[in-house]
PDB file of N, CA and C in Angstrom:
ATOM      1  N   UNK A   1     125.800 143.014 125.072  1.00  0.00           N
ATOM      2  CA  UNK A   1     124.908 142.187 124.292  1.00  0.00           C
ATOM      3  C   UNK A   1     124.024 141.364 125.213  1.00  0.00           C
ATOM      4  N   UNK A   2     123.155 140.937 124.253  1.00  0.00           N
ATOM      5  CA  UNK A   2     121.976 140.171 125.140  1.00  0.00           C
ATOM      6  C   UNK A   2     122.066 138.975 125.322  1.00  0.00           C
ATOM      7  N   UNK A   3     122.850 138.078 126.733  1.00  0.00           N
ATOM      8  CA  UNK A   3     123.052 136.694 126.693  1.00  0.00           C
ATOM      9  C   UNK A   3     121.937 136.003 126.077  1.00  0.00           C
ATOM     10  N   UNK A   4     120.513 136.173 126.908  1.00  0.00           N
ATOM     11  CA  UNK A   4     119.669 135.273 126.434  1.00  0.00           C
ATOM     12  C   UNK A   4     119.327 134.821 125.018  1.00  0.00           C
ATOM     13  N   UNK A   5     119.427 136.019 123.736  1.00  0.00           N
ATOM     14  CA  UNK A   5     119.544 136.262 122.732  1.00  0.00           C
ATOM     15  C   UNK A   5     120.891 135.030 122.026  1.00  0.00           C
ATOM     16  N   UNK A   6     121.556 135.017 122.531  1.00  0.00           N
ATOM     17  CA  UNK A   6     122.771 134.201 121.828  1.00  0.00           C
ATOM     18  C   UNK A   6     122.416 132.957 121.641  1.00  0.00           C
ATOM     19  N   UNK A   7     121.674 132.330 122.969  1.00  0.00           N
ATOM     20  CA  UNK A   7     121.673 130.595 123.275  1.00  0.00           C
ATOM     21  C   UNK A   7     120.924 130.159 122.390  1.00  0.00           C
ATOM     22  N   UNK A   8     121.271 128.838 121.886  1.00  0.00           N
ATOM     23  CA  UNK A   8     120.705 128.083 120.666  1.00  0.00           C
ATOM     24  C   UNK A   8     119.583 127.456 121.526  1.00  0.00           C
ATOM     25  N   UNK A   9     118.568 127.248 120.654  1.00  0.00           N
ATOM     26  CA  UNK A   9     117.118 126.437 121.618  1.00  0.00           C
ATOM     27  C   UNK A   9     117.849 125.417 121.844  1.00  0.00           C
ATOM     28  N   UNK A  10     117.173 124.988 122.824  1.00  0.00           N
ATOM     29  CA  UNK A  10     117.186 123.419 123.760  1.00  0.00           C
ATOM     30  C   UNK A  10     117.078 122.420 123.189  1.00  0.00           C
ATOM     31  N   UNK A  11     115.857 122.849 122.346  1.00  0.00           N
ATOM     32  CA  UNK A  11     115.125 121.846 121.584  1.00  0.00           C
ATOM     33  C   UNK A  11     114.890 121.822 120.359  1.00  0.00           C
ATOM     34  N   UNK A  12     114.861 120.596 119.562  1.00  0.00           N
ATOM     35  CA  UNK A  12     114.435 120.755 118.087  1.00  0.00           C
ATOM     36  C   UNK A  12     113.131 120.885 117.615  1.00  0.00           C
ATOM     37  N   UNK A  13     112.860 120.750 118.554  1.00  0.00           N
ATOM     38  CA  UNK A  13     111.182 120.437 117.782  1.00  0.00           C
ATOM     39  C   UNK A  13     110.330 121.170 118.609  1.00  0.00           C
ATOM     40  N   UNK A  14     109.140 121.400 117.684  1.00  0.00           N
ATOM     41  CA  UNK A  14     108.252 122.181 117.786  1.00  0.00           C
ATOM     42  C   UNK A  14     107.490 122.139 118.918  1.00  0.00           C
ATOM     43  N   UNK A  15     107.041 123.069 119.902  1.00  0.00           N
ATOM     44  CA  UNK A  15     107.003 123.467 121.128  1.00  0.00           C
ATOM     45  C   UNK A  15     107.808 123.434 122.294  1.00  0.00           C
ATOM     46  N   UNK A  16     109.119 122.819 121.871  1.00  0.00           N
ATOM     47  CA  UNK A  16     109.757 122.487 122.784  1.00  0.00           C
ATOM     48  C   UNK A  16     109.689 120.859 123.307  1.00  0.00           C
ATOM     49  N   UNK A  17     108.755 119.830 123.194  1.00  0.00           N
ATOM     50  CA  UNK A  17     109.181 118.469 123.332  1.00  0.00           C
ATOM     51  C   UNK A  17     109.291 117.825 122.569  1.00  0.00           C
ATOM     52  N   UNK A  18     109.812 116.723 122.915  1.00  0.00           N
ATOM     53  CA  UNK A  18     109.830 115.376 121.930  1.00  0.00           C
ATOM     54  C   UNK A  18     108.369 114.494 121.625  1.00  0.00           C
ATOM     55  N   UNK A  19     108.870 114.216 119.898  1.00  0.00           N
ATOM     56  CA  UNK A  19     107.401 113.484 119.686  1.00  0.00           C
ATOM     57  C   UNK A  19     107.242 112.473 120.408  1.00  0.00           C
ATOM     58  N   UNK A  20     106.129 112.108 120.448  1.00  0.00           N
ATOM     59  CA  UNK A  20     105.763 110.840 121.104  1.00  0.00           C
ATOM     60  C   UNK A  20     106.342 109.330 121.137  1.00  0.00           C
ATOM     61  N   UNK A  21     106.412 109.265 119.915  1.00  0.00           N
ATOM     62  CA  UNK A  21     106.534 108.317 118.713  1.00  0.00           C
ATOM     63  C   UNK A  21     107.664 108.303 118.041  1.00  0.00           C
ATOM     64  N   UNK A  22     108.661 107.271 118.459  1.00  0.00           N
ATOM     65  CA  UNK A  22     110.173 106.902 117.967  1.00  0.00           C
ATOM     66  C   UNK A  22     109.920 106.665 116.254  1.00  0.00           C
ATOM     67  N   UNK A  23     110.253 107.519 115.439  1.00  0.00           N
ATOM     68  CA  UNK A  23     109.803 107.719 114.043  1.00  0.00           C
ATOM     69  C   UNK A  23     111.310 106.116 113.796  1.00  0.00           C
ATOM     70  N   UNK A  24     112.089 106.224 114.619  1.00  0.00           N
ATOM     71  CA  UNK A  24     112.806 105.199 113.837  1.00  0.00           C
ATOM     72  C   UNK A  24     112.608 103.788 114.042  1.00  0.00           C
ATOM     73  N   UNK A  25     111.477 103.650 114.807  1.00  0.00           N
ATOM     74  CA  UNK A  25     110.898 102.294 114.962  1.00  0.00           C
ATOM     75  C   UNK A  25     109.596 101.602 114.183  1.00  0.00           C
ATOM     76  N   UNK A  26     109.391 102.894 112.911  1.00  0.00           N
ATOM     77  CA  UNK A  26     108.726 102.418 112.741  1.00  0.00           C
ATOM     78  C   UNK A  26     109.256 101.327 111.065  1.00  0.00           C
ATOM     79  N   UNK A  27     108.584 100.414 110.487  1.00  0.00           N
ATOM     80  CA  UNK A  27     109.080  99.520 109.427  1.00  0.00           C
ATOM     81  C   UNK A  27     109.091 100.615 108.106  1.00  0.00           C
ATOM     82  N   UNK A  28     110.047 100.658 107.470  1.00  0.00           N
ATOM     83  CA  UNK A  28     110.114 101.019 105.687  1.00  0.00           C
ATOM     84  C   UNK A  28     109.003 100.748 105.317  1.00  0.00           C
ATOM     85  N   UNK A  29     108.931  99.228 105.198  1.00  0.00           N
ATOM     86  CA  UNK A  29     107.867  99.015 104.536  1.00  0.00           C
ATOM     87  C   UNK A  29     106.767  99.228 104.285  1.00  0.00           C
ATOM     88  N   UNK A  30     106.443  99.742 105.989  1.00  0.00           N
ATOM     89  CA  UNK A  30     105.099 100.257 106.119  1.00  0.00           C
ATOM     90  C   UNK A  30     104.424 101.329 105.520  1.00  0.00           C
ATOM     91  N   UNK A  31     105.317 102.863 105.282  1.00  0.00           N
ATOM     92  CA  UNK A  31     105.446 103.443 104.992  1.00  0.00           C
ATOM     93  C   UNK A  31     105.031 103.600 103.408  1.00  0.00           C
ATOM     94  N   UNK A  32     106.045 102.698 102.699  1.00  0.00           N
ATOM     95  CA  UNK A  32     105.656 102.510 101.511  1.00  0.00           C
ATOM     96  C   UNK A  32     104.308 101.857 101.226  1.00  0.00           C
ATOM     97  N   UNK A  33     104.010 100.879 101.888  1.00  0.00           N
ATOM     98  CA  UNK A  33     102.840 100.193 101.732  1.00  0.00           C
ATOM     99  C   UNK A  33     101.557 101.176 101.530  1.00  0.00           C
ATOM    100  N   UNK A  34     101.649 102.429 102.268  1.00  0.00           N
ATOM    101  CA  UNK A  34     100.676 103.276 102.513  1.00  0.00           C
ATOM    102  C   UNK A  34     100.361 104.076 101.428  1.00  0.00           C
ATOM    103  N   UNK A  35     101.577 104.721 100.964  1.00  0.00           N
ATOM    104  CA  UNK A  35     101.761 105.866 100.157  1.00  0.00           C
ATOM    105  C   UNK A  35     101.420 104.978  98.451  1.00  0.00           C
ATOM    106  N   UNK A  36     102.129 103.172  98.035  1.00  0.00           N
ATOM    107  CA  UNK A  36     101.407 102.973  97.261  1.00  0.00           C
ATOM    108  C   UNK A  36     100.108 102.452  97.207  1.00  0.00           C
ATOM    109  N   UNK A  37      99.341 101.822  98.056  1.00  0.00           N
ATOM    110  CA  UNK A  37      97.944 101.725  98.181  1.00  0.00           C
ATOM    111  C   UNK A  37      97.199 102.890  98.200  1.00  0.00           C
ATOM    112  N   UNK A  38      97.599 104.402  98.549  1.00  0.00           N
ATOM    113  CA  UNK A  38      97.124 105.549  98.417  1.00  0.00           C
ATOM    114  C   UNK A  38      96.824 105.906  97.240  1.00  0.00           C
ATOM    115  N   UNK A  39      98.620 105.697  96.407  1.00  0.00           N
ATOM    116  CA  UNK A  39      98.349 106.492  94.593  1.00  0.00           C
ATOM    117  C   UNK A  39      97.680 105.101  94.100  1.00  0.00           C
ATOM    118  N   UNK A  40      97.967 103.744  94.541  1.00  0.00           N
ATOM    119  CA  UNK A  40      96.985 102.989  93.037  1.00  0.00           C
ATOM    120  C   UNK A  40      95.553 103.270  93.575  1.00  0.00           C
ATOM    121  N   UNK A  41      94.616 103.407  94.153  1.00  0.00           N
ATOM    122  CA  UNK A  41      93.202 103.653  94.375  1.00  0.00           C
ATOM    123  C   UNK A  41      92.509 104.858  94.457  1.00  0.00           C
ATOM    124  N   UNK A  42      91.589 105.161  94.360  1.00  0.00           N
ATOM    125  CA  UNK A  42      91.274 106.714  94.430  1.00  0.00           C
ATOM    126  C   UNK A  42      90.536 106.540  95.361  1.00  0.00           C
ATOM    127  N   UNK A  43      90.987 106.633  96.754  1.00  0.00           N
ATOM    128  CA  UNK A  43      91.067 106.212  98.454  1.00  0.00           C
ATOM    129  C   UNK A  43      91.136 108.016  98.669  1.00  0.00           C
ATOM    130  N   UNK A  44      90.453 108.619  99.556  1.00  0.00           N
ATOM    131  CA  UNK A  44      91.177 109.835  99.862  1.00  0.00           C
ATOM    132  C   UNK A  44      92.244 109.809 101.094  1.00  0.00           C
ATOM    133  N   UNK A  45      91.972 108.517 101.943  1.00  0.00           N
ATOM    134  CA  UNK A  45      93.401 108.054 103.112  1.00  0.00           C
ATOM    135  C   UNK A  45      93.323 107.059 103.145  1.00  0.00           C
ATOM    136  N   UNK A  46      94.846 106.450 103.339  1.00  0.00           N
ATOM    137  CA  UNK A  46      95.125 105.229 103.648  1.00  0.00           C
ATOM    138  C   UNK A  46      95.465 104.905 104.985  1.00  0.00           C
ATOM    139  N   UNK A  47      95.255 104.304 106.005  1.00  0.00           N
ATOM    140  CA  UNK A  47      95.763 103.654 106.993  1.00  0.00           C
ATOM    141  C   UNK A  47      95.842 102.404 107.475  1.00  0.00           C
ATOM    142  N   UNK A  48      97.434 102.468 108.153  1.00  0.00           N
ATOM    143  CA  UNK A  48      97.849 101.221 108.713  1.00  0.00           C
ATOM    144  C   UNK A  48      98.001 101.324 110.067  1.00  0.00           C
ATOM    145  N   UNK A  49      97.631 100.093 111.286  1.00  0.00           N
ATOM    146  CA  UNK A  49      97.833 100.710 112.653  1.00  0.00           C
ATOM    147  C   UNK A  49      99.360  99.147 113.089  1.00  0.00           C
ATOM    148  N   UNK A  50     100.228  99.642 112.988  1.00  0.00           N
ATOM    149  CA  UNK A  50     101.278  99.011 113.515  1.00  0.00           C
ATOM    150  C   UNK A  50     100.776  98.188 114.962  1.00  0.00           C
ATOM    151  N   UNK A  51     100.508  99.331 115.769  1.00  0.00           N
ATOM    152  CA  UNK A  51      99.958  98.787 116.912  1.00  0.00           C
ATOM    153  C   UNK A  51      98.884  99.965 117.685  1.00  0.00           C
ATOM    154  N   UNK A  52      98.538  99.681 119.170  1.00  0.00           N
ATOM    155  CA  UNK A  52      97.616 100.414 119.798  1.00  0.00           C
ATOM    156  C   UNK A  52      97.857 101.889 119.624  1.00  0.00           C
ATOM    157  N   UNK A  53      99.136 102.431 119.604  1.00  0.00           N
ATOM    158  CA  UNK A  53      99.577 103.697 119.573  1.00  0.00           C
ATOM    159  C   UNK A  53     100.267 104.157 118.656  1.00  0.00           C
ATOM    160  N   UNK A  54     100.415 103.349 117.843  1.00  0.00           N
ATOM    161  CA  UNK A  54     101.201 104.094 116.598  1.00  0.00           C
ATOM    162  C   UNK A  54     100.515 103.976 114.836  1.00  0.00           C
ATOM    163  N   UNK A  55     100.419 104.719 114.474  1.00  0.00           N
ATOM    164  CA  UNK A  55      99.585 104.614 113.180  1.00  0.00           C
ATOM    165  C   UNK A  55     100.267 105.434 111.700  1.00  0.00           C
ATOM    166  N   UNK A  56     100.393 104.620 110.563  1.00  0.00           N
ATOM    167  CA  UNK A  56     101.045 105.427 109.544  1.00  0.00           C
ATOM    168  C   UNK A  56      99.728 105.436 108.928  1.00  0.00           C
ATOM    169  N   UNK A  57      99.885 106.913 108.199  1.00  0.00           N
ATOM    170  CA  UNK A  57      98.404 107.378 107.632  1.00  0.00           C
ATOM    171  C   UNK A  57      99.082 108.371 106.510  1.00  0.00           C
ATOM    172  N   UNK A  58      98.475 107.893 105.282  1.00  0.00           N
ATOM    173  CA  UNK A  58      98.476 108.462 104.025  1.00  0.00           C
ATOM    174  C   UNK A  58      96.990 109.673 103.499  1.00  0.00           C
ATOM    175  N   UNK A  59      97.355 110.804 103.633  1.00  0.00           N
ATOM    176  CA  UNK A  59      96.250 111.426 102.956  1.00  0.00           C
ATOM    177  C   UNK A  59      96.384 112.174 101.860  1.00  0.00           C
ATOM    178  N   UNK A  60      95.149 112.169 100.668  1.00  0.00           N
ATOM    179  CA  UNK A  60      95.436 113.578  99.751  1.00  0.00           C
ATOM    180  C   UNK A  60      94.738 114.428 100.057  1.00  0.00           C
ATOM    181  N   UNK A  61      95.490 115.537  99.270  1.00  0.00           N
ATOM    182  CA  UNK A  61      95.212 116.760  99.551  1.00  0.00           C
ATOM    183  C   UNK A  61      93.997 117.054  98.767  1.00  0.00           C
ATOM    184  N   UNK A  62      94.105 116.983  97.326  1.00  0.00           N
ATOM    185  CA  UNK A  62      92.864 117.161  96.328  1.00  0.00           C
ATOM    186  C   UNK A  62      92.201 115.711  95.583  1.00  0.00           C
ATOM    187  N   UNK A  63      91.629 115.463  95.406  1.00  0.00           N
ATOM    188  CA  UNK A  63      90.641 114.545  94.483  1.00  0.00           C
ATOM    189  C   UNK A  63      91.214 114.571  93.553  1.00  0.00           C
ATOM    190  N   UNK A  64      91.525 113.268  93.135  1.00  0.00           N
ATOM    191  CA  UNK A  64      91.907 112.619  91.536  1.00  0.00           C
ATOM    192  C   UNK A  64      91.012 112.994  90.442  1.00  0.00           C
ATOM    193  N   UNK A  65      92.283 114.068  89.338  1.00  0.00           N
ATOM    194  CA  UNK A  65      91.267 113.958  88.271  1.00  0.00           C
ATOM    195  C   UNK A  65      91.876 113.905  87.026  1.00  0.00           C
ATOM    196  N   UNK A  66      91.834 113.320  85.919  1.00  0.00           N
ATOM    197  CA  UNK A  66      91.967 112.618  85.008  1.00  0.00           C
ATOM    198  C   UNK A  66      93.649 113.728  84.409  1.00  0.00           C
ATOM    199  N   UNK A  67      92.577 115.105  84.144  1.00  0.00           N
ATOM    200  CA  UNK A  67      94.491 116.031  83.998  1.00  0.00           C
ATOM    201  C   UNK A  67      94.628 116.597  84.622  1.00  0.00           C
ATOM    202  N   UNK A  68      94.988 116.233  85.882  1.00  0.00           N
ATOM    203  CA  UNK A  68      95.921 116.178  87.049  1.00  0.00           C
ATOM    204  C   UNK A  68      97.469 115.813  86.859  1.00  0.00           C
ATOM    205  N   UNK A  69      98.383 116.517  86.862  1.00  0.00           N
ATOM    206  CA  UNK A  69      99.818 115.946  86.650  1.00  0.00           C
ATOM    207  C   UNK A  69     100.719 115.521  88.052  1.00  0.00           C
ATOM    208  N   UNK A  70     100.013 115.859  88.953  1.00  0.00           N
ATOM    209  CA  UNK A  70     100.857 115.698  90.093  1.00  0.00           C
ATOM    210  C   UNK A  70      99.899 115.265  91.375  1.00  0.00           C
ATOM    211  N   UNK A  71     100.282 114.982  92.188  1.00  0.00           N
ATOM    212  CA  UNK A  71      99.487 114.408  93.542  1.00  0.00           C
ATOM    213  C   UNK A  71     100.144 114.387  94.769  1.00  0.00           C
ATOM    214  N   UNK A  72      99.640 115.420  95.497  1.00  0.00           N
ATOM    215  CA  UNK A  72      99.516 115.772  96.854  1.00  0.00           C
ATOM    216  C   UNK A  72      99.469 115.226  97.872  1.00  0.00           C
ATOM    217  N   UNK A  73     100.281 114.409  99.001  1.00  0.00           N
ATOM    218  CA  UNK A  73      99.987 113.309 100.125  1.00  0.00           C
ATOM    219  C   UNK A  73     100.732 113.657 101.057  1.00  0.00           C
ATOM    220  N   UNK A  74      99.814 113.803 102.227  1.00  0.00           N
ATOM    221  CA  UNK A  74     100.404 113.986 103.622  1.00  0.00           C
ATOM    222  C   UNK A  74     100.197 112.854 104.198  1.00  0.00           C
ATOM    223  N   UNK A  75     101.497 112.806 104.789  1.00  0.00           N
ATOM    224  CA  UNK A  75     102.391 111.877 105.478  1.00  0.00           C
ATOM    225  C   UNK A  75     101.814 111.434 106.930  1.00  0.00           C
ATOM    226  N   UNK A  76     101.426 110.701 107.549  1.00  0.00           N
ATOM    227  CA  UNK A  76     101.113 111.125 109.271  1.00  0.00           C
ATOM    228  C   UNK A  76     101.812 109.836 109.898  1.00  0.00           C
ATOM    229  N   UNK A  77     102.990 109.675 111.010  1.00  0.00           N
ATOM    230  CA  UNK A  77     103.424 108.592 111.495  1.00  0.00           C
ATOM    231  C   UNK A  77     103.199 109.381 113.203  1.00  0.00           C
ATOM    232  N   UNK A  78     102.474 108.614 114.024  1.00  0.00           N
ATOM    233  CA  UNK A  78     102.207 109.055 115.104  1.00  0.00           C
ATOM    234  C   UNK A  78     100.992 108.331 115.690  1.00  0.00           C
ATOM    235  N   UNK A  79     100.615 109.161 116.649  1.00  0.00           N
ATOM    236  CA  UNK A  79      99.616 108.170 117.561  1.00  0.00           C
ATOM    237  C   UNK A  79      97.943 108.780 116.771  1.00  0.00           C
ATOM    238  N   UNK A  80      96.760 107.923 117.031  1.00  0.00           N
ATOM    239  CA  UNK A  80      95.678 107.872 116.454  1.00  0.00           C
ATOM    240  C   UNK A  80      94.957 109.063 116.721  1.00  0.00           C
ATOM    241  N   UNK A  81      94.340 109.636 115.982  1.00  0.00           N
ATOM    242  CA  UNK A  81      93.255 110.260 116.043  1.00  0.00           C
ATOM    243  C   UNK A  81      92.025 109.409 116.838  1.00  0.00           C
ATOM    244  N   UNK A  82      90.815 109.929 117.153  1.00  0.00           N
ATOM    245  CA  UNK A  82      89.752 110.227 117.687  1.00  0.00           C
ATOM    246  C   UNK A  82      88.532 109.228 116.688  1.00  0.00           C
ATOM    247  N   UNK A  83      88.915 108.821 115.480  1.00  0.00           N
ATOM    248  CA  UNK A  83      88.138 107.819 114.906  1.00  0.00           C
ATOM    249  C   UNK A  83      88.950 106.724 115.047  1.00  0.00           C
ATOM    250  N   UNK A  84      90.464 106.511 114.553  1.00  0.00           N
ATOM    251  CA  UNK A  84      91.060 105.423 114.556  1.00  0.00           C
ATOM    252  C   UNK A  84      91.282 105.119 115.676  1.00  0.00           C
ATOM    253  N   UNK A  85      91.107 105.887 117.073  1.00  0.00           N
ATOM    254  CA  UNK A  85      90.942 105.288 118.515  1.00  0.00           C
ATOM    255  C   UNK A  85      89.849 104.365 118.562  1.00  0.00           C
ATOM    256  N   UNK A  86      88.703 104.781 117.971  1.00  0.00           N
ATOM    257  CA  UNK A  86      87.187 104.740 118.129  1.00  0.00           C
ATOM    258  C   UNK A  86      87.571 102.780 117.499  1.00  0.00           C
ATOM    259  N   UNK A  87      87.936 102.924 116.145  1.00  0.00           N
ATOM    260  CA  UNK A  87      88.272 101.878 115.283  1.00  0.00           C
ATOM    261  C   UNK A  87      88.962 100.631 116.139  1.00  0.00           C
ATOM    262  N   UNK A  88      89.952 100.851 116.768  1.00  0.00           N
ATOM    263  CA  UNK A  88      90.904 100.588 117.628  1.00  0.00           C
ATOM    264  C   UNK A  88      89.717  99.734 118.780  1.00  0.00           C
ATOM    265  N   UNK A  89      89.260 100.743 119.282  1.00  0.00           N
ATOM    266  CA  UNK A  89      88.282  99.871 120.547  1.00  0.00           C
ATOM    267  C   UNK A  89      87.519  98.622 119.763  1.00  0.00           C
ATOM    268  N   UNK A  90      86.598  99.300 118.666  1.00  0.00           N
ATOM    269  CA  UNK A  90      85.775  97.894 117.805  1.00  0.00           C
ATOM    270  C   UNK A  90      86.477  96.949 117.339  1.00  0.00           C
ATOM    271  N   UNK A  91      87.716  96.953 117.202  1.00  0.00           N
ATOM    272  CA  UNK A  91      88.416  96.052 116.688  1.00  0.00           C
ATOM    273  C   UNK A  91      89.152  95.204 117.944  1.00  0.00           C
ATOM    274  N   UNK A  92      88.912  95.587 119.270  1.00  0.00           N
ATOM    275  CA  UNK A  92      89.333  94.726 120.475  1.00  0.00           C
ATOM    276  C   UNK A  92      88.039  93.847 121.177  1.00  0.00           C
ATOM    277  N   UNK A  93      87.118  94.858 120.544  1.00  0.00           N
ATOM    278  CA  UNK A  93      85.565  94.226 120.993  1.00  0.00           C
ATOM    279  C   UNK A  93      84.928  93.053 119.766  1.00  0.00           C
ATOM    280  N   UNK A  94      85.818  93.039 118.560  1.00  0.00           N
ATOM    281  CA  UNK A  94      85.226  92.164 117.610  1.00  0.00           C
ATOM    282  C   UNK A  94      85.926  91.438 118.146  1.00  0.00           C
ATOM    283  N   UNK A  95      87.517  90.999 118.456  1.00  0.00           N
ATOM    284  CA  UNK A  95      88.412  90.153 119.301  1.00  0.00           C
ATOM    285  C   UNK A  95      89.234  89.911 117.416  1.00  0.00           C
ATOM    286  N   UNK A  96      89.605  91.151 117.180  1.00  0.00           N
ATOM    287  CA  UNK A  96      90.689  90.915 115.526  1.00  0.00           C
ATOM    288  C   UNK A  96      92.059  91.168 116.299  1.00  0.00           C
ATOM    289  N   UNK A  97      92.853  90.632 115.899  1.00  0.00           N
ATOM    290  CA  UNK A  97      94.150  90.452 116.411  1.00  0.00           C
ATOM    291  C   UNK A  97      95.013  92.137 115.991  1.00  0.00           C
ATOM    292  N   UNK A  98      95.610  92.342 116.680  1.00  0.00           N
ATOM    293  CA  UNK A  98      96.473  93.665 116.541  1.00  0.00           C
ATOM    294  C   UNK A  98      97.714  92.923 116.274  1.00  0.00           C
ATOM    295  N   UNK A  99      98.317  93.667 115.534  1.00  0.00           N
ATOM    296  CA  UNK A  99      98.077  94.884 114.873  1.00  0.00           C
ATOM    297  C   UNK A  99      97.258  94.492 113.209  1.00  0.00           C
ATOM    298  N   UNK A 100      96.555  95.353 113.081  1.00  0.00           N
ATOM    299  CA  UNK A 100      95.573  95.158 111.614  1.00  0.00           C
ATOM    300  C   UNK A 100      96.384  94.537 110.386  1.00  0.00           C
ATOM    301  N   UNK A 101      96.602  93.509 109.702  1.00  0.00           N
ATOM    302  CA  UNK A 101      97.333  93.437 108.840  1.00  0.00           C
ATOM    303  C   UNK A 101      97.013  94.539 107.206  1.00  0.00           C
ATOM    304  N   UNK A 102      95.461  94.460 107.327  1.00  0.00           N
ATOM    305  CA  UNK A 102      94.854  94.725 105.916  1.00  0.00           C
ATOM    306  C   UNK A 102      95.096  96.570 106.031  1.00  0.00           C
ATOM    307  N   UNK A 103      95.541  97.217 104.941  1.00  0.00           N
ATOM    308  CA  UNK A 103      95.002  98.368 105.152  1.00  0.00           C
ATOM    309  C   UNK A 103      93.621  98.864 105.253  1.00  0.00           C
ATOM    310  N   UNK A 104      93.111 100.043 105.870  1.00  0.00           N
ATOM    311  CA  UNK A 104      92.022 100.521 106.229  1.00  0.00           C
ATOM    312  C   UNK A 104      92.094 101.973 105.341  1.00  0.00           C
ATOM    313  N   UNK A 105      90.929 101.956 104.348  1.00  0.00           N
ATOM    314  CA  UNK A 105      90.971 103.061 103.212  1.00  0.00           C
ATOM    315  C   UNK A 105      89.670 104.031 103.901  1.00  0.00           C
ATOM    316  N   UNK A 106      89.911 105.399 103.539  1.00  0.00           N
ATOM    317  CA  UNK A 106      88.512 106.235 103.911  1.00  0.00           C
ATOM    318  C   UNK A 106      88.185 106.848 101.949  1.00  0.00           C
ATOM    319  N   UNK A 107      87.357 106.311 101.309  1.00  0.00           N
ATOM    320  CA  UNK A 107      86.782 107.216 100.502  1.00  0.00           C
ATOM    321  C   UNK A 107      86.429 108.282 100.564  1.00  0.00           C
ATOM    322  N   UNK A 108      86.124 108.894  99.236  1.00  0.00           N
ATOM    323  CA  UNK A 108      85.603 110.167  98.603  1.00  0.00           C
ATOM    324  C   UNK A 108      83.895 110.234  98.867  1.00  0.00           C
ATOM    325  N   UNK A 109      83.231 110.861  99.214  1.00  0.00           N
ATOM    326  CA  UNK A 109      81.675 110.664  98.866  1.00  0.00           C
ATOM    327  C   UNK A 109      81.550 110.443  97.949  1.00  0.00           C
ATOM    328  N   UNK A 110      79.982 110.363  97.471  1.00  0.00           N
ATOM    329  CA  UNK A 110      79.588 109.709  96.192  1.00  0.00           C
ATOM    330  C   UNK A 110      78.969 110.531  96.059  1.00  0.00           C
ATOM    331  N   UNK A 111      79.121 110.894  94.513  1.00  0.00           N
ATOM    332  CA  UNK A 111      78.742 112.016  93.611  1.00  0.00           C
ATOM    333  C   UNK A 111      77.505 112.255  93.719  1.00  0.00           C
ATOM    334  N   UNK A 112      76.666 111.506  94.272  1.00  0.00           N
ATOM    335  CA  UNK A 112      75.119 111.135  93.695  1.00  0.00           C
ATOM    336  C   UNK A 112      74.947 111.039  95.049  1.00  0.00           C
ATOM    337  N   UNK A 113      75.093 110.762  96.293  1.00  0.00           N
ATOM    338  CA  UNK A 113      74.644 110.513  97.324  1.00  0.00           C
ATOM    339  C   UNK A 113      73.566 111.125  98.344  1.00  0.00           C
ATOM    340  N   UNK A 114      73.500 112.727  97.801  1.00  0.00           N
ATOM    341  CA  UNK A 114      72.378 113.153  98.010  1.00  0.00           C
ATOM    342  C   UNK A 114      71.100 113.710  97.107  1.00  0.00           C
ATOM    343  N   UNK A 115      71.254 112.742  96.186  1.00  0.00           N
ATOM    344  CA  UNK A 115      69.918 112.939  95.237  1.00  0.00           C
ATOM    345  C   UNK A 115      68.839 112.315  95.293  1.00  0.00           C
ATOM    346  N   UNK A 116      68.767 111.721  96.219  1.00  0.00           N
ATOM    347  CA  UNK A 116      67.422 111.134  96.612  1.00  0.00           C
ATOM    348  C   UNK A 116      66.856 111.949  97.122  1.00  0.00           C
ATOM    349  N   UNK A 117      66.499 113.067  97.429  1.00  0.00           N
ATOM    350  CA  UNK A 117      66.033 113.838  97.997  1.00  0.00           C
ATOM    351  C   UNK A 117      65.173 114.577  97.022  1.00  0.00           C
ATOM    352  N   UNK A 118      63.845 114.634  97.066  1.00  0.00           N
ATOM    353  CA  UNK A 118      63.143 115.537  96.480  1.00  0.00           C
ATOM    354  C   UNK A 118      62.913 117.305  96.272  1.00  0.00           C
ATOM    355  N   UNK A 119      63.300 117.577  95.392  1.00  0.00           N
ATOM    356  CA  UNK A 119      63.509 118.843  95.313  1.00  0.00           C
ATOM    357  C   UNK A 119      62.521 119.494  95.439  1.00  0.00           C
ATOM    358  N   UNK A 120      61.997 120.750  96.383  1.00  0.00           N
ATOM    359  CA  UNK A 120      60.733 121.723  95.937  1.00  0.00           C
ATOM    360  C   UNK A 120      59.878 121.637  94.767  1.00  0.00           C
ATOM    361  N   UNK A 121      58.675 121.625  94.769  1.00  0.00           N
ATOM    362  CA  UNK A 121      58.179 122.254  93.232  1.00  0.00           C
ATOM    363  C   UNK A 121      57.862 123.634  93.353  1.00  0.00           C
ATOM    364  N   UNK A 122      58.011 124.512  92.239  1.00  0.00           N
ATOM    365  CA  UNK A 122      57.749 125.955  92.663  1.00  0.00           C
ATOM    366  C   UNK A 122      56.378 126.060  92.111  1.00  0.00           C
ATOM    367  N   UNK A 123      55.952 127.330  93.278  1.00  0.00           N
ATOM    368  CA  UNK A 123      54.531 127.225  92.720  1.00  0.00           C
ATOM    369  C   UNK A 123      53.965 128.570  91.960  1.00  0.00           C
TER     370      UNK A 123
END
């Protein structure tokens, strides 16, 4: 038989290392805080930044709509993306104290937002 074949992975997790981010340090509360400021608003993400490197982030999957029976939300506890870095710097350059207390919501576009635009006339 094939030794290599037998041995249980090394590792649990996916690629082989450990996350970044001690998931057990981060607060309950926080967590919850996210996921209900997510379902009461029609927010498409919610985020909270604990601190410089760690961020809980609520997203949906589809747009709220009236008969809709169920609702879709991914979870994100880990380090920032590439805007909330961006966020992160303006918020050391406004001189706002870390970690953010308020949540930070990203909306839906607006239905109407590109109708200002004049349409062709045909000729």
């Amino acid at each position: 038989m094939n030794d290599v074949a037998m041995q249980p992975s090394k590792s649990r997790f996916i690629g082989g290392r450990m996350p970044s981010t001690n998931i057990n340090c981060i607060p309950r509360n926080a967590v919850t805080r996210v996921v209900i400021c997510l379902l009461e608003t029609e927010a498409k993400r919610a985020t909270l930044f604990l601190n410089e490197r760690t961020v809980v982030s609520a997203c949906r999957r589809l747009k709220p709509y009236r008969s809709a029976r169920s609702v879709d939300v991914v979870l994100k506890i880990g380090g920032p993306n590439y805007r909330e870095r961006e966020f992160i710097t303006a918020c050391k350059k406004a001189g706002e104290p870390f970690p953010v207390k308020k949540i930070q919501f990203k909306w839906y576009p607006d239905k109407h937002a590109g109708s200002h635009r004049k349409k062709p006339k045909r000729k």
